[in-house]
C-alpha atoms as a PDB file:
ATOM      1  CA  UNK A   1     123.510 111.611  96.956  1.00  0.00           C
ATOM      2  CA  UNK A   2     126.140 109.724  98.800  1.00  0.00           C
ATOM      3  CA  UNK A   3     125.839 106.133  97.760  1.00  0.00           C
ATOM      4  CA  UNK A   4     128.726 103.877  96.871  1.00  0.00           C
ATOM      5  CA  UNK A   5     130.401 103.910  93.515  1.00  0.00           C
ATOM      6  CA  UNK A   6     130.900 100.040  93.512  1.00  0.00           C
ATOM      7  CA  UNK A   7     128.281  98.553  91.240  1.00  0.00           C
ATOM      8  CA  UNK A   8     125.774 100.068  88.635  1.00  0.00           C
ATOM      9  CA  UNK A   9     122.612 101.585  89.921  1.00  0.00           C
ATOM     10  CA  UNK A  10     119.807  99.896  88.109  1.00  0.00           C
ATOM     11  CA  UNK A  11     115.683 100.008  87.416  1.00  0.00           C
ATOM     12  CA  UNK A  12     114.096 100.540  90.824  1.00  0.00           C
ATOM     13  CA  UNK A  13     110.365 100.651  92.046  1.00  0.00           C
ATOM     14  CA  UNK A  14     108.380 101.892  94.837  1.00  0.00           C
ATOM     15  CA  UNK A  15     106.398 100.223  97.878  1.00  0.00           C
ATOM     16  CA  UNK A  16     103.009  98.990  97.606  1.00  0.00           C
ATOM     17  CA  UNK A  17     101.958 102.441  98.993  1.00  0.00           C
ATOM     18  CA  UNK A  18     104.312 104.351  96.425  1.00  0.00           C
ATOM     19  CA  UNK A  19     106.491 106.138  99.514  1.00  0.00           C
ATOM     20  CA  UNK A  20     109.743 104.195 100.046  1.00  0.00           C
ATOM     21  CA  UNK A  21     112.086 103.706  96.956  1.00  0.00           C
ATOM     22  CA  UNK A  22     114.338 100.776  95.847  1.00  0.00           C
ATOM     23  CA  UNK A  23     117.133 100.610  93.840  1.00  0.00           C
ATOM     24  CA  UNK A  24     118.823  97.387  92.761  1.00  0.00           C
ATOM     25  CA  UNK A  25     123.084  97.546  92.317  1.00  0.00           C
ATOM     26  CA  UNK A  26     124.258  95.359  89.661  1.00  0.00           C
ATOM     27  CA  UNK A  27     127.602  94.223  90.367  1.00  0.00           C
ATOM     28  CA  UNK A  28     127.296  93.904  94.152  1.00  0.00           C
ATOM     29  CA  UNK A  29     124.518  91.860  96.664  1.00  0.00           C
ATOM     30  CA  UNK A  30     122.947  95.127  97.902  1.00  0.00           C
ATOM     31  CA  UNK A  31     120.448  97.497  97.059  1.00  0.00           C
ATOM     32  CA  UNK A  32     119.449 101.178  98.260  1.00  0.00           C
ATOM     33  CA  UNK A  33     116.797 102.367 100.187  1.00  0.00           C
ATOM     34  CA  UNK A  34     115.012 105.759  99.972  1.00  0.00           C
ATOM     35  CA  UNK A  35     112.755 106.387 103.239  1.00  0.00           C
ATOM     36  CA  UNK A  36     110.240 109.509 102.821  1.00  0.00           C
ATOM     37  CA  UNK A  37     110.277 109.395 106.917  1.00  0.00           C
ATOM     38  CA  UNK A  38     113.939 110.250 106.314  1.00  0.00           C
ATOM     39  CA  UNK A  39     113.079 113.085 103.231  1.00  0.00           C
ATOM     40  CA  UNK A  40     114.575 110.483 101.374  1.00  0.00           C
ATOM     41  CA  UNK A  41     118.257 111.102 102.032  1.00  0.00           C
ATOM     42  CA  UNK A  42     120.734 109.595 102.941  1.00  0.00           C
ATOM     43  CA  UNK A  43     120.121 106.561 101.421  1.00  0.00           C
ATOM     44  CA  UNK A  44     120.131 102.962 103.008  1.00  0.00           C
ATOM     45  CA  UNK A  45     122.440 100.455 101.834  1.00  0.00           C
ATOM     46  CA  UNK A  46     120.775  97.265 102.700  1.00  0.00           C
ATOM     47  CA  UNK A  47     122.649  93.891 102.119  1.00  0.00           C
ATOM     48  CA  UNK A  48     119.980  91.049 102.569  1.00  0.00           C
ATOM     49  CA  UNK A  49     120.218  88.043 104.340  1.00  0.00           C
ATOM     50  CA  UNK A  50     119.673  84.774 102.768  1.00  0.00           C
ATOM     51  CA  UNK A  51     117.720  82.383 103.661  1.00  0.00           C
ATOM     52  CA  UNK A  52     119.164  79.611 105.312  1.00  0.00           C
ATOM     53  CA  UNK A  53     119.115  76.510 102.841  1.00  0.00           C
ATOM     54  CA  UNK A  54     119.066  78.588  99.524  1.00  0.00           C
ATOM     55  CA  UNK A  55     121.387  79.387  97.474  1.00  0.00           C
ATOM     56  CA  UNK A  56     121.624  82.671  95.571  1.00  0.00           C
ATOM     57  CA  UNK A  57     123.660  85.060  94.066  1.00  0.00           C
ATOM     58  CA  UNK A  58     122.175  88.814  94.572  1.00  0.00           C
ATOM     59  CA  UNK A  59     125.348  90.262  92.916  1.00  0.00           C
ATOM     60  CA  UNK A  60     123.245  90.325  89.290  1.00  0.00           C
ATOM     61  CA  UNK A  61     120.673  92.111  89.023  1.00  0.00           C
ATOM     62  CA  UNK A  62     118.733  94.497  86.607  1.00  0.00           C
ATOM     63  CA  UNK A  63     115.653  95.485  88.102  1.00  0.00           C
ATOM     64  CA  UNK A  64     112.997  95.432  91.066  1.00  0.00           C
ATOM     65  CA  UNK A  65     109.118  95.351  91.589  1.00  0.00           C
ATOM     66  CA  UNK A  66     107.159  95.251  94.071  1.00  0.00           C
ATOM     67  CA  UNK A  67     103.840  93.295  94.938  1.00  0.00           C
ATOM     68  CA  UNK A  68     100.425  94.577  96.305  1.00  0.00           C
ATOM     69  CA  UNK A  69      99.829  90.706  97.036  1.00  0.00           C
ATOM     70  CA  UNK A  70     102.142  90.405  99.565  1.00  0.00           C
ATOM     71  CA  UNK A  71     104.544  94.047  99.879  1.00  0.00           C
ATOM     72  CA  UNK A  72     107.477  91.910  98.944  1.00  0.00           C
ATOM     73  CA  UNK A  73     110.283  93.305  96.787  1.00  0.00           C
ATOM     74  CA  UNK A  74     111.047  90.672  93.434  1.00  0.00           C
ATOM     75  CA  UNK A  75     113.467  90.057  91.239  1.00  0.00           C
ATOM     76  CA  UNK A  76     115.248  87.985  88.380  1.00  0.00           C
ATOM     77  CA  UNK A  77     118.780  87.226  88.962  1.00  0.00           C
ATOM     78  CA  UNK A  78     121.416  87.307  86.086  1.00  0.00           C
ATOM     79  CA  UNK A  79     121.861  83.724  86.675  1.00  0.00           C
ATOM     80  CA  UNK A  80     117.931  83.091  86.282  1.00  0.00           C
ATOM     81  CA  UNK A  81     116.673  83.203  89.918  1.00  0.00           C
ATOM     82  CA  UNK A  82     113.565  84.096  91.067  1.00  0.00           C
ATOM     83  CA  UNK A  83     114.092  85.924  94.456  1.00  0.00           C
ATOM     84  CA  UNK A  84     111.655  87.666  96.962  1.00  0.00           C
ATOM     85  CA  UNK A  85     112.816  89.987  99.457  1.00  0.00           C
ATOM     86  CA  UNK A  86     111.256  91.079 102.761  1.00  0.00           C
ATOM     87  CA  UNK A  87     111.964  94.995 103.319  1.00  0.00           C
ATOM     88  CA  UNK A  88     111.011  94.883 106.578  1.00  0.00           C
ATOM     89  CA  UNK A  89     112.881  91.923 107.549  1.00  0.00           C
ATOM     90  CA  UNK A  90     115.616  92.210 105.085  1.00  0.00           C
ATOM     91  CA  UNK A  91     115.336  88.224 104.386  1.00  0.00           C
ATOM     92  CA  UNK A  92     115.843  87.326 100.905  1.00  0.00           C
ATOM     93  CA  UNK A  93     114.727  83.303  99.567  1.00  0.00           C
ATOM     94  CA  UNK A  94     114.281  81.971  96.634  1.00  0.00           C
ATOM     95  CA  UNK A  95     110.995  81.671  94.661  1.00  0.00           C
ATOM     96  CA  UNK A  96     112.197  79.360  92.011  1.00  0.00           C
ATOM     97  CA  UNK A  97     115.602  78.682  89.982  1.00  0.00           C
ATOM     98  CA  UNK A  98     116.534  78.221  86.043  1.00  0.00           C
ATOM     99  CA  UNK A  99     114.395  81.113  84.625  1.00  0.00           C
ATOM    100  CA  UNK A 100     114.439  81.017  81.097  1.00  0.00           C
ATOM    101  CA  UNK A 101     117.287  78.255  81.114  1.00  0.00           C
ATOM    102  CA  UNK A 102     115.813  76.596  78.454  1.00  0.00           C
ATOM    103  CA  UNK A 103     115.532  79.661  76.505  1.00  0.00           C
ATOM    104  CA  UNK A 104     118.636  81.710  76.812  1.00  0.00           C
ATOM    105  CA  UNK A 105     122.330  80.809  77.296  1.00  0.00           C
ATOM    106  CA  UNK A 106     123.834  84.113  77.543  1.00  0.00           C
ATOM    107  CA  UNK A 107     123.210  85.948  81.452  1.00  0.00           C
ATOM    108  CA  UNK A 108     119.887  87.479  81.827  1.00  0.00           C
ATOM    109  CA  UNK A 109     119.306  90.983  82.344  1.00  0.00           C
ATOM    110  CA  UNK A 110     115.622  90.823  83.257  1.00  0.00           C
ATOM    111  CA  UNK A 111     113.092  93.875  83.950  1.00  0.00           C
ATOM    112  CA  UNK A 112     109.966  93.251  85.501  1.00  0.00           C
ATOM    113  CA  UNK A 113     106.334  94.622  86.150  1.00  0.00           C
ATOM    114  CA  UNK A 114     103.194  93.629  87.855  1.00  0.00           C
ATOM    115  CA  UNK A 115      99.878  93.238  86.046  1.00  0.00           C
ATOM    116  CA  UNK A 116      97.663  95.906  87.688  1.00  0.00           C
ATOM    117  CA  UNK A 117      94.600  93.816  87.984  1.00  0.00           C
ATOM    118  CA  UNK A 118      95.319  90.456  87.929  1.00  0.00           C
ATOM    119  CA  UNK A 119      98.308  90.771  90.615  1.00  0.00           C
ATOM    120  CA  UNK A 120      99.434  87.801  90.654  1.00  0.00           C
ATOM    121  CA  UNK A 121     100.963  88.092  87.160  1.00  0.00           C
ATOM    122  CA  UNK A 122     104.346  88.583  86.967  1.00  0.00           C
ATOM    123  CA  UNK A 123     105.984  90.319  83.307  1.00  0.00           C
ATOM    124  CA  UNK A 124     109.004  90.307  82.796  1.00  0.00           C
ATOM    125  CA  UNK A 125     111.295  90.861  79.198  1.00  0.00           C
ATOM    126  CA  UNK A 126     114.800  89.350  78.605  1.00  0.00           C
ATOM    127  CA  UNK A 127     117.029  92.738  75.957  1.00  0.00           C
ATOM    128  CA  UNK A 128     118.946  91.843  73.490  1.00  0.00           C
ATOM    129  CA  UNK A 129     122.958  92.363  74.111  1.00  0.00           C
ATOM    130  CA  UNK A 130     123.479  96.040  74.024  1.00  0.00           C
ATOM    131  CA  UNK A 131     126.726  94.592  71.759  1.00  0.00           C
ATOM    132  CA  UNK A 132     125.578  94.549  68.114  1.00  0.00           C
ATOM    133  CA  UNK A 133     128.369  91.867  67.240  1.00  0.00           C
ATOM    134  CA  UNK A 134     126.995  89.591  69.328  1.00  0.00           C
ATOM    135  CA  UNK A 135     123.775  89.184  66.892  1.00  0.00           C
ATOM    136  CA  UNK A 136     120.343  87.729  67.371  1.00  0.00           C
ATOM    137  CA  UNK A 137     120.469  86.099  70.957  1.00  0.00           C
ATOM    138  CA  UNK A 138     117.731  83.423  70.966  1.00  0.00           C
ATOM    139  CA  UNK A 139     114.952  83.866  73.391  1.00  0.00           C
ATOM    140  CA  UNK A 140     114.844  87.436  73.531  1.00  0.00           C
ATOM    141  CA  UNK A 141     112.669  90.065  71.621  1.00  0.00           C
ATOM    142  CA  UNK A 142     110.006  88.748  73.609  1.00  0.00           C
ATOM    143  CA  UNK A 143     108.038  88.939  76.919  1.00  0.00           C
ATOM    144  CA  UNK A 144     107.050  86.643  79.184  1.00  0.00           C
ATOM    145  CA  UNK A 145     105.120  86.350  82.049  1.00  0.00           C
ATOM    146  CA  UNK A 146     105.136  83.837  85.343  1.00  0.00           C
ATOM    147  CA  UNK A 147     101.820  82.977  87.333  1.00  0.00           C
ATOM    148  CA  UNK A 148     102.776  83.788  90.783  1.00  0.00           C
ATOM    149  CA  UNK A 149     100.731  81.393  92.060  1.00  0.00           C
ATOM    150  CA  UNK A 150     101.655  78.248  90.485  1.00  0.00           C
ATOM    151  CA  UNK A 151     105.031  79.190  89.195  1.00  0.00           C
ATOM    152  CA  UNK A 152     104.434  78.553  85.374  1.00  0.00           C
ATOM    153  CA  UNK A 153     106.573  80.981  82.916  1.00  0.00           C
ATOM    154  CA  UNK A 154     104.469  81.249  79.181  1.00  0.00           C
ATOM    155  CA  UNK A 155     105.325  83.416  76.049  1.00  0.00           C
ATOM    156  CA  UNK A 156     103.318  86.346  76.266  1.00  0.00           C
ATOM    157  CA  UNK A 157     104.459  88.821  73.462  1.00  0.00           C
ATOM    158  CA  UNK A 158     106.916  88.553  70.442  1.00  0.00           C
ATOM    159  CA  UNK A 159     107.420  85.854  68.108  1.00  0.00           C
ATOM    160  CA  UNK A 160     111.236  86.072  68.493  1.00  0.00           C
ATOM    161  CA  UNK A 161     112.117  87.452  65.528  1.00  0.00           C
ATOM    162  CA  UNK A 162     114.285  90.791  65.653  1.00  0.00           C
ATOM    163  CA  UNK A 163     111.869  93.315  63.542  1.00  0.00           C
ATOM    164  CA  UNK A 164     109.657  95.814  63.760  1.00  0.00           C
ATOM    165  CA  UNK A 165     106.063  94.609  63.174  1.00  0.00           C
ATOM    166  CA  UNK A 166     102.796  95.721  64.919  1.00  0.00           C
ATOM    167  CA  UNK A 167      99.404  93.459  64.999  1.00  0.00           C
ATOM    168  CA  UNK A 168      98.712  90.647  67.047  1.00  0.00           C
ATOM    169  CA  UNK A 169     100.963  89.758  70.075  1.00  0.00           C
ATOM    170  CA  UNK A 170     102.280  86.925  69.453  1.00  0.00           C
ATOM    171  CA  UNK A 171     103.261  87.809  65.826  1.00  0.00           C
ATOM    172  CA  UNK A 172     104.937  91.205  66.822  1.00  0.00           C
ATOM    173  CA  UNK A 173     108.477  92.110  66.246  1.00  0.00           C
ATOM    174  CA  UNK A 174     110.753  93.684  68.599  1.00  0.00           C
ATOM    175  CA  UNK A 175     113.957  95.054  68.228  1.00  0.00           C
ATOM    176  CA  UNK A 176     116.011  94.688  71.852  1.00  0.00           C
ATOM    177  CA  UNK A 177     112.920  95.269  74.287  1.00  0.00           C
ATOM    178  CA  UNK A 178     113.874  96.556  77.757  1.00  0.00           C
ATOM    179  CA  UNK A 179     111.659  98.599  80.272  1.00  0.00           C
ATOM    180  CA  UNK A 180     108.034  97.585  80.528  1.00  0.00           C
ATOM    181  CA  UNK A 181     105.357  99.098  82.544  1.00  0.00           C
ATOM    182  CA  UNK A 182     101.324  98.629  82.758  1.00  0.00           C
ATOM    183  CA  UNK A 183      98.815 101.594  82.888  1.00  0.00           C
ATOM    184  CA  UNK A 184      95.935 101.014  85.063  1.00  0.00           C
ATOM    185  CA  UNK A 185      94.109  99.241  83.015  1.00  0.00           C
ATOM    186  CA  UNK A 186      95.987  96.902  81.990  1.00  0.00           C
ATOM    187  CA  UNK A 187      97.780  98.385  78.636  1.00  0.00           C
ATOM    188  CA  UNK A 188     101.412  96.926  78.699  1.00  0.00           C
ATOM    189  CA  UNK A 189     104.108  99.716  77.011  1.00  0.00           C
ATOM    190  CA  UNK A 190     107.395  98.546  76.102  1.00  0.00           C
ATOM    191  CA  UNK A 191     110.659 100.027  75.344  1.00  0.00           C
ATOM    192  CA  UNK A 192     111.468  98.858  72.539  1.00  0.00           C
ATOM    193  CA  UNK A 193     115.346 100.179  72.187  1.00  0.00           C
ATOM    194  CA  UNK A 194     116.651  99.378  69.064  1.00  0.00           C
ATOM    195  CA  UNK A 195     113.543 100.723  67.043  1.00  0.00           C
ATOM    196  CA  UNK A 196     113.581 103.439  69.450  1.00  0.00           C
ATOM    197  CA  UNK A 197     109.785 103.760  70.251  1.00  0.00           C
ATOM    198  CA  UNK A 198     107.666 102.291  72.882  1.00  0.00           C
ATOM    199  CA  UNK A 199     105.045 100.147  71.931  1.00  0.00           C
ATOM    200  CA  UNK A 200     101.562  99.527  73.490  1.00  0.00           C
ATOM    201  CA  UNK A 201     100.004  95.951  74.187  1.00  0.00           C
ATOM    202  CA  UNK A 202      96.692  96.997  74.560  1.00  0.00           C
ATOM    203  CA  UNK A 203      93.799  94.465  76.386  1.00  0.00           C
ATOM    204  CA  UNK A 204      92.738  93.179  73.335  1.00  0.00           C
ATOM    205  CA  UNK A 205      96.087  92.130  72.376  1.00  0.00           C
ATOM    206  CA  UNK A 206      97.072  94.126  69.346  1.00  0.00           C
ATOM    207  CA  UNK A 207     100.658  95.541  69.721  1.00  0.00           C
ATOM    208  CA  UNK A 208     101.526  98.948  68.173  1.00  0.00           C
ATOM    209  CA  UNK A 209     103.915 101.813  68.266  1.00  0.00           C
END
């Protein structure tokens, strides 16, 4: 695969239709993109274009999704940016700024998913640094989720607390959370690194391993 070694390949996604394939660089503006009309190889380096007026900084990022609402490709930025990007036209803007600024002072290293039925919610979970001197961060060990349509963020999982404790949702424990991904239905499994198990959110809101 002849992509560039500047930058770290990070947590991609698929189109709406599941063909074409997207992988965010961390450490550069640009992302990959793997076309089935082109067997997939070689891959596209695509380096968006900002909207004019907003300022953003694509060099940080951890992770893509994309939406059935509207086929655009989202993100979080390291520095807490909400940013939409057209992969047709290639046009990136920003959705809204200060994500989780009130929450966590370190850089963010966000991963993201879609809720399969109610589309317009947007998941995302903040990991714990991978560094164990660095400690507890605050605002981690737990997920959160942003209403598309009016831009609100709310705790959704974890009562912050570094642990390992199944039950209701907003009492669990997690131990450095990373990917998350829904089934069909709605069940929400999580990565959950540092106990090193993935743990199920199920509908009715009871979180266990």
């Amino acid at each position: 695969m002849n992509v560039s070694t500047s930058g770290e390949m990070m947590s991609g996604c698929t189109d709406y239709k599941n063909e074409v394939i997207y992988f965010p660089m961390n450490g550069m503006p640009y992302y990959y993109e793997f076309d089935p009309e082109q067997q997939w190889t070689p891959p596209r380096r695509i380096n968006p274009t900002i909207f004019p007026g907003d300022e953003i900084d694509l060099s940080g990022k951890y992770s893509f999704i994309s939406s059935e609402i509207d086929s655009m490709l989202y993100t979080i930025t390291t520095k807490g940016e909400l940013v939409k990007i057209n992969p047709k036209t290639r046009v990136a803007s920003l959705v809204k700024k200060g994500i989780l600024k009130d929450r966590i002072q370190t850089t963010l290293q966000v991963y993201l998913a879609f809720h399969p039925v109610d589309k317009h919610m947007l998941y995302f979970v903040n990991p714990s640094s991978m560094a164990p001197q660095d400690g507890p961060i605050v605002g981690t060990d737990r997920i959160y989720r942003i209403n598309m349509r009016t831009l609100e963020i709310e705790d959704f999982a974890g009562s912050g607390v570094k642990g390992h404790l199944d039950g209701p949702k907003e009492l669990a424990e997690f131990n450095n959370p990373c990917q998350i991904c829904f089934d069909q239905d709605g069940n929400l499994y999580v990565g959950d690194t540092d106990n090193y198990c993935v743990r199920r959110i199920s509908t009715d809101a009871l979180c266990q391993q």
